[in-house]
C-alpha atoms as a PDB file:
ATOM      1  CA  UNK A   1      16.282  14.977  -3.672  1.00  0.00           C
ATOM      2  CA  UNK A   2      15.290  16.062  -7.161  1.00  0.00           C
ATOM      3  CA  UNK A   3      12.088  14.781  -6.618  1.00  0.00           C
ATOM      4  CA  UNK A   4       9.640  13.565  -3.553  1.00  0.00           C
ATOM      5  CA  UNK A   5      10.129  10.607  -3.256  1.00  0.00           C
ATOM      6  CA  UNK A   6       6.924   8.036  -3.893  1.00  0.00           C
ATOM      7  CA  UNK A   7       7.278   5.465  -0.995  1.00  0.00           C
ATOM      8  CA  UNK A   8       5.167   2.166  -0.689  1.00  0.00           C
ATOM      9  CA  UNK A   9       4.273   0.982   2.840  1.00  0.00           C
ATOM     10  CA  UNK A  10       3.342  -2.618   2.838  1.00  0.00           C
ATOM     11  CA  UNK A  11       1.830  -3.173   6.013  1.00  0.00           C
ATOM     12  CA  UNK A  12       0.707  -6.451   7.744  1.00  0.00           C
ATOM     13  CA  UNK A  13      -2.427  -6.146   9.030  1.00  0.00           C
ATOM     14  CA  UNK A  14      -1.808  -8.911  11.214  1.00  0.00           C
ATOM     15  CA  UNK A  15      -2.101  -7.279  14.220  1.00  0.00           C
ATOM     16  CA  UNK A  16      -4.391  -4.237  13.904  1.00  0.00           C
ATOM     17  CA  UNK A  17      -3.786  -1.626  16.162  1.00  0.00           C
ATOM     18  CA  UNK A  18      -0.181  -2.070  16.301  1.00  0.00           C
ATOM     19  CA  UNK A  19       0.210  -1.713  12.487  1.00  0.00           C
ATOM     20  CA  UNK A  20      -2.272   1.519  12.744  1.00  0.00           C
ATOM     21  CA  UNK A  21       0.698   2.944  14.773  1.00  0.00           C
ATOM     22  CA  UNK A  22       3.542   1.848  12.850  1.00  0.00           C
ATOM     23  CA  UNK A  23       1.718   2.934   9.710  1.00  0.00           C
ATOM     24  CA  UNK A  24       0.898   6.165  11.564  1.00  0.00           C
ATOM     25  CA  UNK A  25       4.782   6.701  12.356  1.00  0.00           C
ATOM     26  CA  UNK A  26       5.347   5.687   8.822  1.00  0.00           C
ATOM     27  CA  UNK A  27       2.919   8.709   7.602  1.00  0.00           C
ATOM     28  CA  UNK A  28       4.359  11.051   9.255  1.00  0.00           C
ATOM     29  CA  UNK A  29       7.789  10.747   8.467  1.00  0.00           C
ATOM     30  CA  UNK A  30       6.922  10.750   5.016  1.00  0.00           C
ATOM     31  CA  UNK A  31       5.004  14.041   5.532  1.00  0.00           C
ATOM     32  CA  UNK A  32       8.048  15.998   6.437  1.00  0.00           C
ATOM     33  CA  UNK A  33       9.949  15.588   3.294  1.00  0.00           C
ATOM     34  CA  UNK A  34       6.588  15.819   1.638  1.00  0.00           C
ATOM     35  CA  UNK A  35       7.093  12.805  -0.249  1.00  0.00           C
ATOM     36  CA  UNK A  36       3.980  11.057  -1.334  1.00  0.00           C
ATOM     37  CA  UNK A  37       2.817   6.984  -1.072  1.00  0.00           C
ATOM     38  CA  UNK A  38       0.884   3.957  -1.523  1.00  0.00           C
ATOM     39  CA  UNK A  39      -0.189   1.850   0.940  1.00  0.00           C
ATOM     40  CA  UNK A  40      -0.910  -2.107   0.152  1.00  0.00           C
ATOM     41  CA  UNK A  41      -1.705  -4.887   2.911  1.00  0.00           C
ATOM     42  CA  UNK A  42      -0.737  -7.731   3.642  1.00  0.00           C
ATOM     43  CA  UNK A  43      -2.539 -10.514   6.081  1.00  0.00           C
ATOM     44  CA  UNK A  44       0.663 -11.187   7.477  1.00  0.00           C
ATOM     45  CA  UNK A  45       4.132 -10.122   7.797  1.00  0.00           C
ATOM     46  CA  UNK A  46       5.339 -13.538   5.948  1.00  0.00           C
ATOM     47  CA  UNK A  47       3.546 -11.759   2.892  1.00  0.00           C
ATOM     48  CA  UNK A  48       5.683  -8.906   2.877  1.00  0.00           C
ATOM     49  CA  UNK A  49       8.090  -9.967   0.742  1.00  0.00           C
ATOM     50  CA  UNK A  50       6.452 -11.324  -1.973  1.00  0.00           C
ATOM     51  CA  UNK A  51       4.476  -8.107  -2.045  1.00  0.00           C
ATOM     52  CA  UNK A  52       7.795  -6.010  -2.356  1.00  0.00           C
ATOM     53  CA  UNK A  53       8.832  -8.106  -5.347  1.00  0.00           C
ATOM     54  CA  UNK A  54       5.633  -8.533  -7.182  1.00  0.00           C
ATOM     55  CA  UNK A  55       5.728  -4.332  -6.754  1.00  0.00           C
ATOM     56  CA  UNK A  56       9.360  -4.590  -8.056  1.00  0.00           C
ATOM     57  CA  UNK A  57       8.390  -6.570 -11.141  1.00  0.00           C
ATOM     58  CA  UNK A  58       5.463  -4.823 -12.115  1.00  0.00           C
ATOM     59  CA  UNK A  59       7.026  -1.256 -11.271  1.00  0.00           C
ATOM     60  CA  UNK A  60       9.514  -2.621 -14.368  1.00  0.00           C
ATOM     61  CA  UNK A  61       6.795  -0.786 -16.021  1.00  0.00           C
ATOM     62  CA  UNK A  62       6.104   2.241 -15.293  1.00  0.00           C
ATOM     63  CA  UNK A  63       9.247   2.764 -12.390  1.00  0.00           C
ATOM     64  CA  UNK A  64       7.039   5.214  -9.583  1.00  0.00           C
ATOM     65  CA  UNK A  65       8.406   3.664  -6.451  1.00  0.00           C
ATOM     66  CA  UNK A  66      11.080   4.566  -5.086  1.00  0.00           C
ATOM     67  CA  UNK A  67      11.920   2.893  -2.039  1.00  0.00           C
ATOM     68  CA  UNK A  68       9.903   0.422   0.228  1.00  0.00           C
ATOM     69  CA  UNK A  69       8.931   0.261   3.914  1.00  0.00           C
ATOM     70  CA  UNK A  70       7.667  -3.281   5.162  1.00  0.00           C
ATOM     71  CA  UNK A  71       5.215  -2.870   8.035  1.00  0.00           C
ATOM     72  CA  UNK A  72       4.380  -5.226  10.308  1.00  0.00           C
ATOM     73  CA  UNK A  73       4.329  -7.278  13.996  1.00  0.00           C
ATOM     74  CA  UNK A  74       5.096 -10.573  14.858  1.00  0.00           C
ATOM     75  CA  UNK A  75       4.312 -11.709  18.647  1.00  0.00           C
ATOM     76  CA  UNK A  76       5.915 -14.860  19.554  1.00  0.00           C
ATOM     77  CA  UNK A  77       3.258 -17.234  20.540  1.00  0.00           C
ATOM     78  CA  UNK A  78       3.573 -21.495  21.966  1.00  0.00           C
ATOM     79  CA  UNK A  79       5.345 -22.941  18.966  1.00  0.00           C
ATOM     80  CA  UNK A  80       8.760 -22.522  16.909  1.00  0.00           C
ATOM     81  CA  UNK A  81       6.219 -20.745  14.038  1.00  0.00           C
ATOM     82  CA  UNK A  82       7.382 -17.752  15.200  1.00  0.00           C
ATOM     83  CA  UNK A  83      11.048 -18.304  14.954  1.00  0.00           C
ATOM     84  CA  UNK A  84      10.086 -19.289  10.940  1.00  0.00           C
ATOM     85  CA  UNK A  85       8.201 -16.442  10.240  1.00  0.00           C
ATOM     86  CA  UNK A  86      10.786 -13.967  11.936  1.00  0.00           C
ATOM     87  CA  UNK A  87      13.853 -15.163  10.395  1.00  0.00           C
ATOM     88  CA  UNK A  88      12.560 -15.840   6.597  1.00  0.00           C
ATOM     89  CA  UNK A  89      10.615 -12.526   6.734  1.00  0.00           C
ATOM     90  CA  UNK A  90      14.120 -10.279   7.409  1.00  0.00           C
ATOM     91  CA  UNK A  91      15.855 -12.477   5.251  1.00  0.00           C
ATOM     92  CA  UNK A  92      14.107 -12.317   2.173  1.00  0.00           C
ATOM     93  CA  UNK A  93      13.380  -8.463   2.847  1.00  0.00           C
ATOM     94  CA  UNK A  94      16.854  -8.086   3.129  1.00  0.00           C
ATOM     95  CA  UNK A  95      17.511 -10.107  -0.081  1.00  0.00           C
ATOM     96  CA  UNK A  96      15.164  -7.970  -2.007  1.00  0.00           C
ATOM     97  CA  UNK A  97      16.987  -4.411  -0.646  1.00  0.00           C
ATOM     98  CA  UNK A  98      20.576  -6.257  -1.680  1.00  0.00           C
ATOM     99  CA  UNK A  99      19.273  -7.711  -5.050  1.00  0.00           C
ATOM    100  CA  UNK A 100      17.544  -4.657  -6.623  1.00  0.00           C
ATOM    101  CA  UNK A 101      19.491  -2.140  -4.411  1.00  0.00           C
ATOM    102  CA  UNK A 102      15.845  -0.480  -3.709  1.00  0.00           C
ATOM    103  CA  UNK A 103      15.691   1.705  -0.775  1.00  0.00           C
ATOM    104  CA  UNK A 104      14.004  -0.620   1.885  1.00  0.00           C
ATOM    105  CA  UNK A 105      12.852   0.240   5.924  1.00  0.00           C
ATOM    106  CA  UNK A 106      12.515  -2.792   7.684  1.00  0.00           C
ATOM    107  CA  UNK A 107       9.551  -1.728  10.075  1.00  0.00           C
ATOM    108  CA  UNK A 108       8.684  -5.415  11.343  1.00  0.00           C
ATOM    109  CA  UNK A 109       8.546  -5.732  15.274  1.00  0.00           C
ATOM    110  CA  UNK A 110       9.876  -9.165  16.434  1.00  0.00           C
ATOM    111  CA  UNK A 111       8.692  -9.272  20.041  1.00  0.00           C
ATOM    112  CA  UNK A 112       7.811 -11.486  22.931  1.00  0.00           C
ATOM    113  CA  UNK A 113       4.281  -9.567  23.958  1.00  0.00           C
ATOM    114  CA  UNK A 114       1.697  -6.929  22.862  1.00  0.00           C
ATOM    115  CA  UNK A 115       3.728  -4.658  25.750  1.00  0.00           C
ATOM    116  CA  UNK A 116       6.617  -4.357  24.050  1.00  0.00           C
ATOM    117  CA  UNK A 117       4.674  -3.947  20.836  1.00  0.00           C
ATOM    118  CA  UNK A 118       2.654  -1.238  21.540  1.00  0.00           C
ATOM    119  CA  UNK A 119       6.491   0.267  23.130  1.00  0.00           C
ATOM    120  CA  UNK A 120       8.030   0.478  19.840  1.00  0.00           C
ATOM    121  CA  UNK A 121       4.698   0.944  17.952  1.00  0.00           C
ATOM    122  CA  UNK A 122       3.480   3.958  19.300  1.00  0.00           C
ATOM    123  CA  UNK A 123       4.383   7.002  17.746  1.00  0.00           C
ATOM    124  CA  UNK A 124       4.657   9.394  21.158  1.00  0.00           C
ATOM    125  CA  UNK A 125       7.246   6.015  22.232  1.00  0.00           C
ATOM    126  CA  UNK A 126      10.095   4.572  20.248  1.00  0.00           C
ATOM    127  CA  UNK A 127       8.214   5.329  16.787  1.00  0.00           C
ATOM    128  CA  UNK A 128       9.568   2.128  14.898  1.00  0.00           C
ATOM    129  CA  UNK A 129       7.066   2.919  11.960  1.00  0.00           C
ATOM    130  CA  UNK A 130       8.683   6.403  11.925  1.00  0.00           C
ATOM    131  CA  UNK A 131      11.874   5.119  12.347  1.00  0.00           C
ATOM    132  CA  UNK A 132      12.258   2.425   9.562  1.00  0.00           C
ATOM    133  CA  UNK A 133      10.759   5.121   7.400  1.00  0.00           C
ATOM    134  CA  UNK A 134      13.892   7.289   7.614  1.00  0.00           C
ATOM    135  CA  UNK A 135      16.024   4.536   6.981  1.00  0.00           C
ATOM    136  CA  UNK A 136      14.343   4.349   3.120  1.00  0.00           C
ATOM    137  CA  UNK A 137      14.607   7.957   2.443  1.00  0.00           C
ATOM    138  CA  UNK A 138      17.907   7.849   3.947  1.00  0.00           C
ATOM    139  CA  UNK A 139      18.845   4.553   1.533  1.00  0.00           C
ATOM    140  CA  UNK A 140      17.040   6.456  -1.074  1.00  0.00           C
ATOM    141  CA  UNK A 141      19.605   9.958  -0.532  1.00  0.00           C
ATOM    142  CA  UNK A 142      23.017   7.084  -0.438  1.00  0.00           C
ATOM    143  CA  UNK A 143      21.138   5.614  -3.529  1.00  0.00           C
ATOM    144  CA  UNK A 144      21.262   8.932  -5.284  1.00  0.00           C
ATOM    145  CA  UNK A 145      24.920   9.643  -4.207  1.00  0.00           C
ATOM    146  CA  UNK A 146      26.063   6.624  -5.965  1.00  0.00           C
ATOM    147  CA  UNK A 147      24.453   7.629  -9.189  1.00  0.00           C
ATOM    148  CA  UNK A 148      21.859   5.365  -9.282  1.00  0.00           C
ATOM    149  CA  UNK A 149      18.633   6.005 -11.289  1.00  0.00           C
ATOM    150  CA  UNK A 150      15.836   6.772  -8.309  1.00  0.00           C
ATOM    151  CA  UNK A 151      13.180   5.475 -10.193  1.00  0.00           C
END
């Protein structure tokens, strides 16, 4: 990449100590490429995607992100809420990657318990912080390949 990469991690802050350790993951992937970031919270991971396009609109502006990483847990509790708040939260992410063909890691765990949270949170586990933080430099490299303007 001609230049590090400036990444924004929007993390839910929904549950705590599970987004520490996706945000954690998130960090240090970033580290090794030495690109640099921004971190903004959210109270939940329903707010991620406005977040992601009121960044987009305003970064219209001055263009310094590059690529997004959306943060977050969602435990499914008693009611159907869950269901709602899984399904509209990929879907919109997914319709802001597609729409403004940003660079976007979708880092949101969709689980059944805090078990198999802290499992794919967890940086010395499955990382998923880490994980959907490669997948937005990696969109950001394909981004680049195509000729499109990083920033």
């Amino acid at each position: 990449m001609p230049h590090n990469p400036h990444i924004m991690l929007v993390v839910s802050k929904y549950y705590k100590e599970i987004a520490e350790q996706l945000l954690q993951g998130a960090i240090i992937e970033l580290k090794k490429c030495e690109a640099t970031w921004e971190i903004i919270e959210v109270p939940g991971a329903f707010e991620i995607p406005a977040a992601i396009s009121m960044s987009i609109k305003s970064n219209k502006r001055d263009n310094s992100i590059d690529g997004y990483v959306a943060l977050g847990c969602v435990i499914r509790g008693e009611t159907s809420h869950y269901d709602y708040v899984c399904g509209e939260t990929a879907r919109s992410v997914q319709a802001i990657a597609v729409e403004h063909s940003v660079p976007l890691g979708f880092g949101v765990l969709t689980v059944e318990n805090t078990e198999q949270a802290d499992e794919r949170a967890y940086v010395n586990r499955k990382n998923k912080g880490g994980e959907a933080t490669s997948v937005c430099l990696k969109m950001l490299e394909l981004k680049k390949n195509f000729g499109l303007s990083l920033r």
